[in-house]
C-alpha atoms as a PDB file:
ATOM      1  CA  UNK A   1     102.500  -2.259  32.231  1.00  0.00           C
ATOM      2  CA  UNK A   2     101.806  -0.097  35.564  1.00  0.00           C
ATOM      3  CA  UNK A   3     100.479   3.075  34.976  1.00  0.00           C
ATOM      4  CA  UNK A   4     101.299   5.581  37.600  1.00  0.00           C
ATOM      5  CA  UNK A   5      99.566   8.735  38.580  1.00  0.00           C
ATOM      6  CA  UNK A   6     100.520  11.967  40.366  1.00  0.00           C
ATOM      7  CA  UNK A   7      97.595  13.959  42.051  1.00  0.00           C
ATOM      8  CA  UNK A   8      97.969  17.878  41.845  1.00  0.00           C
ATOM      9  CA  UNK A   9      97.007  19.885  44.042  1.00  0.00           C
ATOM     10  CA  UNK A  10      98.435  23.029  43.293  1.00  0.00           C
ATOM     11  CA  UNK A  11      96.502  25.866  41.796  1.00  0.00           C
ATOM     12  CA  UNK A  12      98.245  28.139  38.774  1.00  0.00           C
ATOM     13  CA  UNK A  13      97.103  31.589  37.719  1.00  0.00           C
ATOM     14  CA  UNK A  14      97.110  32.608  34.472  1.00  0.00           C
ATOM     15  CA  UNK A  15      95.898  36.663  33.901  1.00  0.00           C
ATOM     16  CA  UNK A  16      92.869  36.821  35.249  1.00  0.00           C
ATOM     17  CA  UNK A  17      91.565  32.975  35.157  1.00  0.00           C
ATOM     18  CA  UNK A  18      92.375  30.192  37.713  1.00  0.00           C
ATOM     19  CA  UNK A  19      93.388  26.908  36.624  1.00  0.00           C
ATOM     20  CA  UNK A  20      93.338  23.939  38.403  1.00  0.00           C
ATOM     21  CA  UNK A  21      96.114  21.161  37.620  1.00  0.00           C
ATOM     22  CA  UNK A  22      93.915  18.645  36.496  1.00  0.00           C
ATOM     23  CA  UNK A  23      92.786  20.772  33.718  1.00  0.00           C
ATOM     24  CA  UNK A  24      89.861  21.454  34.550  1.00  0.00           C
ATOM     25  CA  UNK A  25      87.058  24.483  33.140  1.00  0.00           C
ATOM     26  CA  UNK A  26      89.324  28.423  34.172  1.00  0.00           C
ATOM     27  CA  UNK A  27      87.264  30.088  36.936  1.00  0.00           C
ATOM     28  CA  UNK A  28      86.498  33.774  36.920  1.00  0.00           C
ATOM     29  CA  UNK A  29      87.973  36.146  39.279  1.00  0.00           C
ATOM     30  CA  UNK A  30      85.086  37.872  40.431  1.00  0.00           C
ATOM     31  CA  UNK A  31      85.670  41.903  39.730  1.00  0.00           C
ATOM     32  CA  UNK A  32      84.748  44.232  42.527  1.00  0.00           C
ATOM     33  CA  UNK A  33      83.269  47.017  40.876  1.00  0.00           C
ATOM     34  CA  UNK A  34      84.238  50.118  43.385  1.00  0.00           C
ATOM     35  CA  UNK A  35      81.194  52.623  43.602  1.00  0.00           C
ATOM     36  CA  UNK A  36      82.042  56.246  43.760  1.00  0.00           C
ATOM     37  CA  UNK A  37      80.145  58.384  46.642  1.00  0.00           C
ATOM     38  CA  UNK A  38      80.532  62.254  45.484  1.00  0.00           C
ATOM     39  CA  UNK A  39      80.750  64.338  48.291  1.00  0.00           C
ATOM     40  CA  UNK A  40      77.715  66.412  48.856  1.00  0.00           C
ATOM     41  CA  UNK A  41      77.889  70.343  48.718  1.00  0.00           C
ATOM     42  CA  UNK A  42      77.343  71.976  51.524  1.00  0.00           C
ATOM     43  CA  UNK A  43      73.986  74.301  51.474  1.00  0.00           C
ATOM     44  CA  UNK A  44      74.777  77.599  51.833  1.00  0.00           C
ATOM     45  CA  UNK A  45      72.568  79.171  54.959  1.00  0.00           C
ATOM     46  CA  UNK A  46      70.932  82.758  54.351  1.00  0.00           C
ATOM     47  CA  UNK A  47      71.816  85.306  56.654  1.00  0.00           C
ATOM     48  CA  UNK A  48      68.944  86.031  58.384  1.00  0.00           C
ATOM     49  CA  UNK A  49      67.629  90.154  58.148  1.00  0.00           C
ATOM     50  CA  UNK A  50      67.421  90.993  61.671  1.00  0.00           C
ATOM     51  CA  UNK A  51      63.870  92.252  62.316  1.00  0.00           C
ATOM     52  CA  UNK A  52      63.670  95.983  63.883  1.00  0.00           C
ATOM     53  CA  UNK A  53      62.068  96.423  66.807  1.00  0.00           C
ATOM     54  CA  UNK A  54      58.928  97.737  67.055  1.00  0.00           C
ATOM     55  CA  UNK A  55      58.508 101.511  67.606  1.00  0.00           C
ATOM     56  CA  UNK A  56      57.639 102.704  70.761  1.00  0.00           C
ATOM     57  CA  UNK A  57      54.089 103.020  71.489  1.00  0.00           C
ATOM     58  CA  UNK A  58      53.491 106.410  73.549  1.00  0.00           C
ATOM     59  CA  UNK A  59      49.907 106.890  75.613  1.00  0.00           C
ATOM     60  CA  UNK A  60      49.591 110.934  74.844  1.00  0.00           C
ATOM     61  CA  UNK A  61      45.547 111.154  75.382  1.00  0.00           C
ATOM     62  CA  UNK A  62      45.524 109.605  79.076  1.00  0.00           C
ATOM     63  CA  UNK A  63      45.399 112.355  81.425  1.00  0.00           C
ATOM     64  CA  UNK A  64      47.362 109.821  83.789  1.00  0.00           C
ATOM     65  CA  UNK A  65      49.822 108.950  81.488  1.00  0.00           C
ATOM     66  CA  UNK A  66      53.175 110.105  82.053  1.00  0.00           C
ATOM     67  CA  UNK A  67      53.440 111.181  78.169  1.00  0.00           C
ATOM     68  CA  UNK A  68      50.045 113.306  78.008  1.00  0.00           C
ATOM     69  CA  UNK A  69      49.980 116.163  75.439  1.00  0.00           C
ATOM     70  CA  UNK A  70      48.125 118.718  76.712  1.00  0.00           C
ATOM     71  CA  UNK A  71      47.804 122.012  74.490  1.00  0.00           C
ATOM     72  CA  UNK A  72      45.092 124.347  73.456  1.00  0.00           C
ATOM     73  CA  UNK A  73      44.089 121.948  70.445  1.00  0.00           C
ATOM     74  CA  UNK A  74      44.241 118.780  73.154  1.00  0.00           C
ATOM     75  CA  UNK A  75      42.290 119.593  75.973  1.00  0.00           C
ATOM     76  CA  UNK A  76      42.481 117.106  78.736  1.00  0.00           C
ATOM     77  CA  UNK A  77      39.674 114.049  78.850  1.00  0.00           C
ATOM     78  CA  UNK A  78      37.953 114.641  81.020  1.00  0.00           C
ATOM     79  CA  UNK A  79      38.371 118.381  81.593  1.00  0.00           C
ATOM     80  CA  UNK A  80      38.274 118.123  85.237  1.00  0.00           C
ATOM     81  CA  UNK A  81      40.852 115.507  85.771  1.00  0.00           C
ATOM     82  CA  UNK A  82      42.093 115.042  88.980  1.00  0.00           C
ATOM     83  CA  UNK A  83      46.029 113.996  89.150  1.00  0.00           C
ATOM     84  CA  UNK A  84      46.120 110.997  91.368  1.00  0.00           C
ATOM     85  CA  UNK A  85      49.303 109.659  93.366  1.00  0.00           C
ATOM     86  CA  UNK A  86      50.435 113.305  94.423  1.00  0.00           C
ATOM     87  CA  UNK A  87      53.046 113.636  96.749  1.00  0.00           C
ATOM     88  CA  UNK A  88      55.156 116.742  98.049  1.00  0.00           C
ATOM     89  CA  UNK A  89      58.511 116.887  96.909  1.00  0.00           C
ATOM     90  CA  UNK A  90      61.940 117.504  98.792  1.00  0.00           C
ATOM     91  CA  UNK A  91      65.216 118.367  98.845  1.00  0.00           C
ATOM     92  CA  UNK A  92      64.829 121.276  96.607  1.00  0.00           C
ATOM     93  CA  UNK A  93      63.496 123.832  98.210  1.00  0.00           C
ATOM     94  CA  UNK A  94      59.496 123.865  98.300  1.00  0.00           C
ATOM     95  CA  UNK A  95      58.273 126.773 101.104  1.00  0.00           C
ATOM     96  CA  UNK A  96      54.549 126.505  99.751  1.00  0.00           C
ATOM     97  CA  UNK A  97      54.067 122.761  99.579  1.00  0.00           C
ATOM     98  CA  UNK A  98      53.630 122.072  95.856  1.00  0.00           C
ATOM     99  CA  UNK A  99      52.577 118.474  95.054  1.00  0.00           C
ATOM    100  CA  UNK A 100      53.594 116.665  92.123  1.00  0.00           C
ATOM    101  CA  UNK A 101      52.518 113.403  90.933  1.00  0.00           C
ATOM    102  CA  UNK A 102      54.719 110.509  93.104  1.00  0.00           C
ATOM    103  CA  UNK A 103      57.128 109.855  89.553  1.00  0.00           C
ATOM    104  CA  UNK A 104      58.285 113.192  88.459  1.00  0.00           C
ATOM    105  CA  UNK A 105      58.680 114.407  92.308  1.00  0.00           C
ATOM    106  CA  UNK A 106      61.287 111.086  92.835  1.00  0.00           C
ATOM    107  CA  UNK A 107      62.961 112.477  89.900  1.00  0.00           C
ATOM    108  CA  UNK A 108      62.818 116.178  90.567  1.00  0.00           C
ATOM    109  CA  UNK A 109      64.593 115.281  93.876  1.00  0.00           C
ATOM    110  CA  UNK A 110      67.336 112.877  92.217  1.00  0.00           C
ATOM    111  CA  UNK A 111      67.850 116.221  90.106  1.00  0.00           C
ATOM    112  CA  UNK A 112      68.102 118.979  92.619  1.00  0.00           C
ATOM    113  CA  UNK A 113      70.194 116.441  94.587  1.00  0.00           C
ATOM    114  CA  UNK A 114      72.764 116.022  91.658  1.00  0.00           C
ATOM    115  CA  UNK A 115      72.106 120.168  91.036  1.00  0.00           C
ATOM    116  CA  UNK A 116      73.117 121.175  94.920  1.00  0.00           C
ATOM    117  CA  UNK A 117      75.861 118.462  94.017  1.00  0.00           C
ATOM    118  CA  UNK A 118      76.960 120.909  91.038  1.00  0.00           C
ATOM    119  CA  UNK A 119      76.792 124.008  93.625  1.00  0.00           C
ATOM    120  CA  UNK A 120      73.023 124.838  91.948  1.00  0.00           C
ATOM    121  CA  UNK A 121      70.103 125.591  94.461  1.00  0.00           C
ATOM    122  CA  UNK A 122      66.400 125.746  93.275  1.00  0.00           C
ATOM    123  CA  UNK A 123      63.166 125.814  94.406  1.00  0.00           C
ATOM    124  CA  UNK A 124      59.985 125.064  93.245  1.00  0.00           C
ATOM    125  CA  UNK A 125      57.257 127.928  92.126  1.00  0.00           C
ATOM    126  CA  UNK A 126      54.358 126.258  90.896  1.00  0.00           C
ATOM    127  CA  UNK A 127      53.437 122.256  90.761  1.00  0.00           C
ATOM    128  CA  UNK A 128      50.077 120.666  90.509  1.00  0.00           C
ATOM    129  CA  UNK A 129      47.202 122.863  89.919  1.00  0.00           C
ATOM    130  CA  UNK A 130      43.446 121.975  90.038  1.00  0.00           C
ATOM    131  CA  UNK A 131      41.033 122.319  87.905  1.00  0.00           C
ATOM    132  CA  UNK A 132      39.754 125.094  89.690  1.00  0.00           C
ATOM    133  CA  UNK A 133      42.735 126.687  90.551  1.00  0.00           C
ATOM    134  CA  UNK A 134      43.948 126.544  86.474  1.00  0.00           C
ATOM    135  CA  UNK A 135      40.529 128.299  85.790  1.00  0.00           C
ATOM    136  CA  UNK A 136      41.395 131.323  88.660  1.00  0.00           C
ATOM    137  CA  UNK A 137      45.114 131.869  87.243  1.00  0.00           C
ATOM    138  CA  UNK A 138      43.904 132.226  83.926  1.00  0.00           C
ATOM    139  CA  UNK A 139      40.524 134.334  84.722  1.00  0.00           C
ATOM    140  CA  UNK A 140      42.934 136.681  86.709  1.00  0.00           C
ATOM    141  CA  UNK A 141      45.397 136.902  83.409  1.00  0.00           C
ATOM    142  CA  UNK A 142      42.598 137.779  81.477  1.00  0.00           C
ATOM    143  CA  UNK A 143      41.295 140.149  83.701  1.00  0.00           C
ATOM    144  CA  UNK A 144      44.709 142.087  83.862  1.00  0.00           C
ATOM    145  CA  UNK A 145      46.072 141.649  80.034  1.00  0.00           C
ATOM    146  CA  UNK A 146      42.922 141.127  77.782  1.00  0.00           C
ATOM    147  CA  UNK A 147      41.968 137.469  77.007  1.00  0.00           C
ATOM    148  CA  UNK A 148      44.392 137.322  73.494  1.00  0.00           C
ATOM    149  CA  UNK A 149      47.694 138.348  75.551  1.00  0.00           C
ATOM    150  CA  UNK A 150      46.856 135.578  78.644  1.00  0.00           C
ATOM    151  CA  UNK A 151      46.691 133.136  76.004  1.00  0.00           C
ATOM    152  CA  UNK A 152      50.231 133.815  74.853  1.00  0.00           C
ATOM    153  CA  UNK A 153      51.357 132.433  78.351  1.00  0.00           C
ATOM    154  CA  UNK A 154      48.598 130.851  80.283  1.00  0.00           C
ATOM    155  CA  UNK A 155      46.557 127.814  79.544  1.00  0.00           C
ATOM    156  CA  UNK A 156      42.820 127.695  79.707  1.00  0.00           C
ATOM    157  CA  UNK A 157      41.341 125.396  82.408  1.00  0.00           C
ATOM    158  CA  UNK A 158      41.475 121.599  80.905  1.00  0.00           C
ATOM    159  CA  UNK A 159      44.411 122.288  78.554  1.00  0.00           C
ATOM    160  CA  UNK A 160      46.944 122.823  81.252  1.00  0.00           C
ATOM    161  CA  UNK A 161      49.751 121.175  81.606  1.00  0.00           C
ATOM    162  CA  UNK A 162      50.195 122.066  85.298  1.00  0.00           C
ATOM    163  CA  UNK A 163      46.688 119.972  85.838  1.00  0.00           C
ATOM    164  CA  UNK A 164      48.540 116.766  85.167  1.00  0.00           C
ATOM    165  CA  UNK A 165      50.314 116.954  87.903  1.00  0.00           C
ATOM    166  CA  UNK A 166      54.105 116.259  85.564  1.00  0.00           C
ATOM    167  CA  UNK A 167      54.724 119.793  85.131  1.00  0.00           C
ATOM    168  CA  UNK A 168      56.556 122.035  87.287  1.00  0.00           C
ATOM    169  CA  UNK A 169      58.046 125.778  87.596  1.00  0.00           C
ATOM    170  CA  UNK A 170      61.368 126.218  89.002  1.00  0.00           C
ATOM    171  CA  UNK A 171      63.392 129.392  90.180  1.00  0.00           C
ATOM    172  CA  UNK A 172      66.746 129.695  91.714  1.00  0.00           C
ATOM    173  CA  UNK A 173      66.616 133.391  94.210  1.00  0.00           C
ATOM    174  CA  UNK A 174      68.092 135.548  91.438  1.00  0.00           C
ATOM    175  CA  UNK A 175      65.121 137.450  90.707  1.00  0.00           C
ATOM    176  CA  UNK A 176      64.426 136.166  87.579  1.00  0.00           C
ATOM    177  CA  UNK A 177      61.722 134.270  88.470  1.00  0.00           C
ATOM    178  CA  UNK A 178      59.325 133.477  86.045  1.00  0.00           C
ATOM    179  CA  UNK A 179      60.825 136.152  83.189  1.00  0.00           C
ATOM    180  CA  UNK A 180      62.961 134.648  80.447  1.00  0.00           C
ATOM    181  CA  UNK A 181      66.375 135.759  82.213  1.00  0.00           C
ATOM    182  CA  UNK A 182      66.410 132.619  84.332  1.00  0.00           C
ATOM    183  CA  UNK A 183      67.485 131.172  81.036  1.00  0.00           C
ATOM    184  CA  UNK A 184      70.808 133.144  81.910  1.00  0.00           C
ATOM    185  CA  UNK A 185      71.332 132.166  85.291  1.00  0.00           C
ATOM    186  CA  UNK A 186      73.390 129.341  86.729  1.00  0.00           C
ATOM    187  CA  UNK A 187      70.187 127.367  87.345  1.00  0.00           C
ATOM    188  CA  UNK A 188      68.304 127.741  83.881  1.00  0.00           C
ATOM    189  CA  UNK A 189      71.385 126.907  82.153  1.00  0.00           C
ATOM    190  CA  UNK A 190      72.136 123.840  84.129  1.00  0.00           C
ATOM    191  CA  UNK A 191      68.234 122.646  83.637  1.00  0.00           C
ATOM    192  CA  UNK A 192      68.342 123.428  80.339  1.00  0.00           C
ATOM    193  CA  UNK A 193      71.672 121.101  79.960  1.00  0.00           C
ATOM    194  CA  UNK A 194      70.845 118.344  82.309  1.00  0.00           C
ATOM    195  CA  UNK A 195      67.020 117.970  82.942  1.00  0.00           C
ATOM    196  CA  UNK A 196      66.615 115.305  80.062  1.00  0.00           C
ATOM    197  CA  UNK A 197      68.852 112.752  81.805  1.00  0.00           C
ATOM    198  CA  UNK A 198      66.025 112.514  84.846  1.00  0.00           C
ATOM    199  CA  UNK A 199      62.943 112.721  82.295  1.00  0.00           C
ATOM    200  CA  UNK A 200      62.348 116.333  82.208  1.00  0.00           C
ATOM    201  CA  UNK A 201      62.447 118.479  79.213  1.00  0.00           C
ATOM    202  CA  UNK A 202      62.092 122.453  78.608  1.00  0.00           C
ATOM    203  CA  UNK A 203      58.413 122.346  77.628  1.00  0.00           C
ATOM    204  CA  UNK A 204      58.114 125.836  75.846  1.00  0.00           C
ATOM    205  CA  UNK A 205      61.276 126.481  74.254  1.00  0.00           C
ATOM    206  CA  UNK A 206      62.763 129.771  72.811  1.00  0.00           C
ATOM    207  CA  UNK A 207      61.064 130.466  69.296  1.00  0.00           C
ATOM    208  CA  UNK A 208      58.371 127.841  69.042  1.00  0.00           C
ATOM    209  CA  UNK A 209      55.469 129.757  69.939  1.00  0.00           C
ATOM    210  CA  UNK A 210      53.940 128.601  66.674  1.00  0.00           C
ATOM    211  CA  UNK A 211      54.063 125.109  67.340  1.00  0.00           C
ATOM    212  CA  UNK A 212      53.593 125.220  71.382  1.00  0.00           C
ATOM    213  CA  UNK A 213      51.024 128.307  71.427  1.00  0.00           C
ATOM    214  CA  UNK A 214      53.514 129.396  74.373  1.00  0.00           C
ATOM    215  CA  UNK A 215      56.033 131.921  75.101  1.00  0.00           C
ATOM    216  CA  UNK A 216      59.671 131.102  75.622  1.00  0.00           C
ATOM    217  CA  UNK A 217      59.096 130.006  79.339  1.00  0.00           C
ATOM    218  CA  UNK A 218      62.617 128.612  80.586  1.00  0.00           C
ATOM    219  CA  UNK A 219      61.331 127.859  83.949  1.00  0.00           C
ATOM    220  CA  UNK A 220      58.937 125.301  83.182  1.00  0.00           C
ATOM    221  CA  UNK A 221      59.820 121.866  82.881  1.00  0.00           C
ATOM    222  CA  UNK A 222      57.848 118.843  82.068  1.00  0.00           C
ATOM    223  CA  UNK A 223      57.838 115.016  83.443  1.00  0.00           C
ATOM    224  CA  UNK A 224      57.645 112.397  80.260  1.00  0.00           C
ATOM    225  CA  UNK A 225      60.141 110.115  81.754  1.00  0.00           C
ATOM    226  CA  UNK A 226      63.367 109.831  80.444  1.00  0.00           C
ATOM    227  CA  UNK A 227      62.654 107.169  77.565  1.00  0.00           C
ATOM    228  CA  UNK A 228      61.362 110.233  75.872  1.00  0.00           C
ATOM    229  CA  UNK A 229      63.352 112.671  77.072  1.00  0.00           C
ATOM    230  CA  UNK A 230      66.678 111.315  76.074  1.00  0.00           C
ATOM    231  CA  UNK A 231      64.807 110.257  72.527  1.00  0.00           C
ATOM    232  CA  UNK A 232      64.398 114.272  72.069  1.00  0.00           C
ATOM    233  CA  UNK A 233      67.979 115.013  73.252  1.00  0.00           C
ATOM    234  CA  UNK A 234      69.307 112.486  71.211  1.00  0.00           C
ATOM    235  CA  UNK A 235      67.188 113.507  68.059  1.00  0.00           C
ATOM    236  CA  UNK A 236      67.196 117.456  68.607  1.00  0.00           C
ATOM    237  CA  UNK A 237      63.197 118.034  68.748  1.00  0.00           C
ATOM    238  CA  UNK A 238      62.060 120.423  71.523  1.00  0.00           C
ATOM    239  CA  UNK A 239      58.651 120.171  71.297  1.00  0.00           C
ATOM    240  CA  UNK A 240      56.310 117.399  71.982  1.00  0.00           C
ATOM    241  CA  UNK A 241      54.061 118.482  69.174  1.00  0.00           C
ATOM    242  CA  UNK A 242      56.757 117.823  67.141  1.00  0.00           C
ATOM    243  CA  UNK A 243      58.441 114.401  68.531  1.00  0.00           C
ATOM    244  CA  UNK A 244      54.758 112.984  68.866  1.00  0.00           C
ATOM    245  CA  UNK A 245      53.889 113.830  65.117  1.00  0.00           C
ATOM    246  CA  UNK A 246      51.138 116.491  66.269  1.00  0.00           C
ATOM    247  CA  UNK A 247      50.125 119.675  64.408  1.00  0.00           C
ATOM    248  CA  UNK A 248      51.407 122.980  66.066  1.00  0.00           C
ATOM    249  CA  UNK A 249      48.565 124.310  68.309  1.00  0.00           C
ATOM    250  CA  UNK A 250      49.415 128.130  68.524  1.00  0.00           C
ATOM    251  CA  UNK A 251      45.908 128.804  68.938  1.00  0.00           C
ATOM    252  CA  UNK A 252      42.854 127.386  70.420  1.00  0.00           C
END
């Protein structure tokens, strides 16, 4: 008898097992085993606190510096001090020469050029005085009113403002000069408006005698530059005893 065979080559699956034809042992499927990623949360970022700035950082016991207090409980160091860098302003009108130091005259004149602008003429009374010339005025003051009345408008030699060279005394022809009705005219009202925006401001104000040791003196204006100047406008202090953080210094 002839025995025939048939070779198979064809594969059947059955579920999950292959089987060959020829019977022989299944063969697992290998299972791919699917690994889940979670997605990461995001970190939250702190808002950052935004760091001030630091506060300004004034010079007020340098005779040369621009923001020098000078009043009778802050004497100038040295006494003598000589204002350096002085210079004769122009353009407002100046018939005896008074020098101020080179800053405050550049902006006194960008002032009385904006002032003649706004129809408003001045002039200059008093600028830089010496030393010596401080210790005259006053001795003369004395000599006429008695030593306690002088001090109610005149500063002693070394505590002057006038010796730094950044103060100065203006008048505008209307006969008010140096009395408190040049706080009426065209010109004191104007100064007393506008000087801040060019760094000046009314140094002896009306009513704080007991904080400046002055009399209401609307003629005299002081240089600090206008970092300070428009910090006082802006806040409302008057006096530099006051925006500095000084004790009032109505007496010697």
């Amino acid at each position: 008898m002839k025995s025939s065979s048939v070779a198979v080559f064809g594969l059947v699956m059955t579920g999950t097992l292959l089987l060959t034809a020829c019977g022989t042992a299944p063969m697992p499927v290998p299972t791919v085993t699917k690994t889940a990623s979670a997605t990461p949360s995001p970190t939250p970022t702190p808002t950052p606190t935004p760091t001030p700035p630091p506060a300004p950082v004034y010079n007020i016991d340098d005779p040369g510096s621009i923001t020098v207090v000078a009043n009778k409980h802050r004497p100038l160091n040295p006494l003598s001090y000589e204002a350096g860098d002085m210079v004769v302003p122009g353009v407002v009108g100046n018939p005896n020469g008074r020098l101020l130091r080179a800053e405050a005259a550049a902006a006194l004149e960008r002032m009385g050029t904006d002032a003649a602008n706004a129809g408003i003429w001045m002039t200059i009374l008093s600028g830089y005085r010496s030393y010596a010339t401080q210790e005259q005025t006053y001795n003369g003051f004395v000599a006429r009113d008695g030593e306690e009345r002088a001090n109610q408008y005149s500063a002693k030699p070394g505590h002057s403002e006038h010796q730094t060279g950044l103060a100065v005394d203006l008048d505008d022809g209307s006969g008010c000069a140096l009395y408190t009705c040049f706080a009426d005219t065209a010109a004191g009202q104007w100064l007393a408006a506008n000087a801040w925006q060019y760094g000046f401001v009314l140094r002896y104000p009306d009513g704080y005698i007991g904080i400046t040791g002055y009399e209401f003196e609307p003629w005299h204006f002081r240089y600090v530059g206008t970092e300070v100047s428009t910090a006082m406008h802006n806040s409302g202090i008057v006096t530099l005893e006051e925006f500095f953080g000084l004790e009032p210094a109505p007496t010697y």
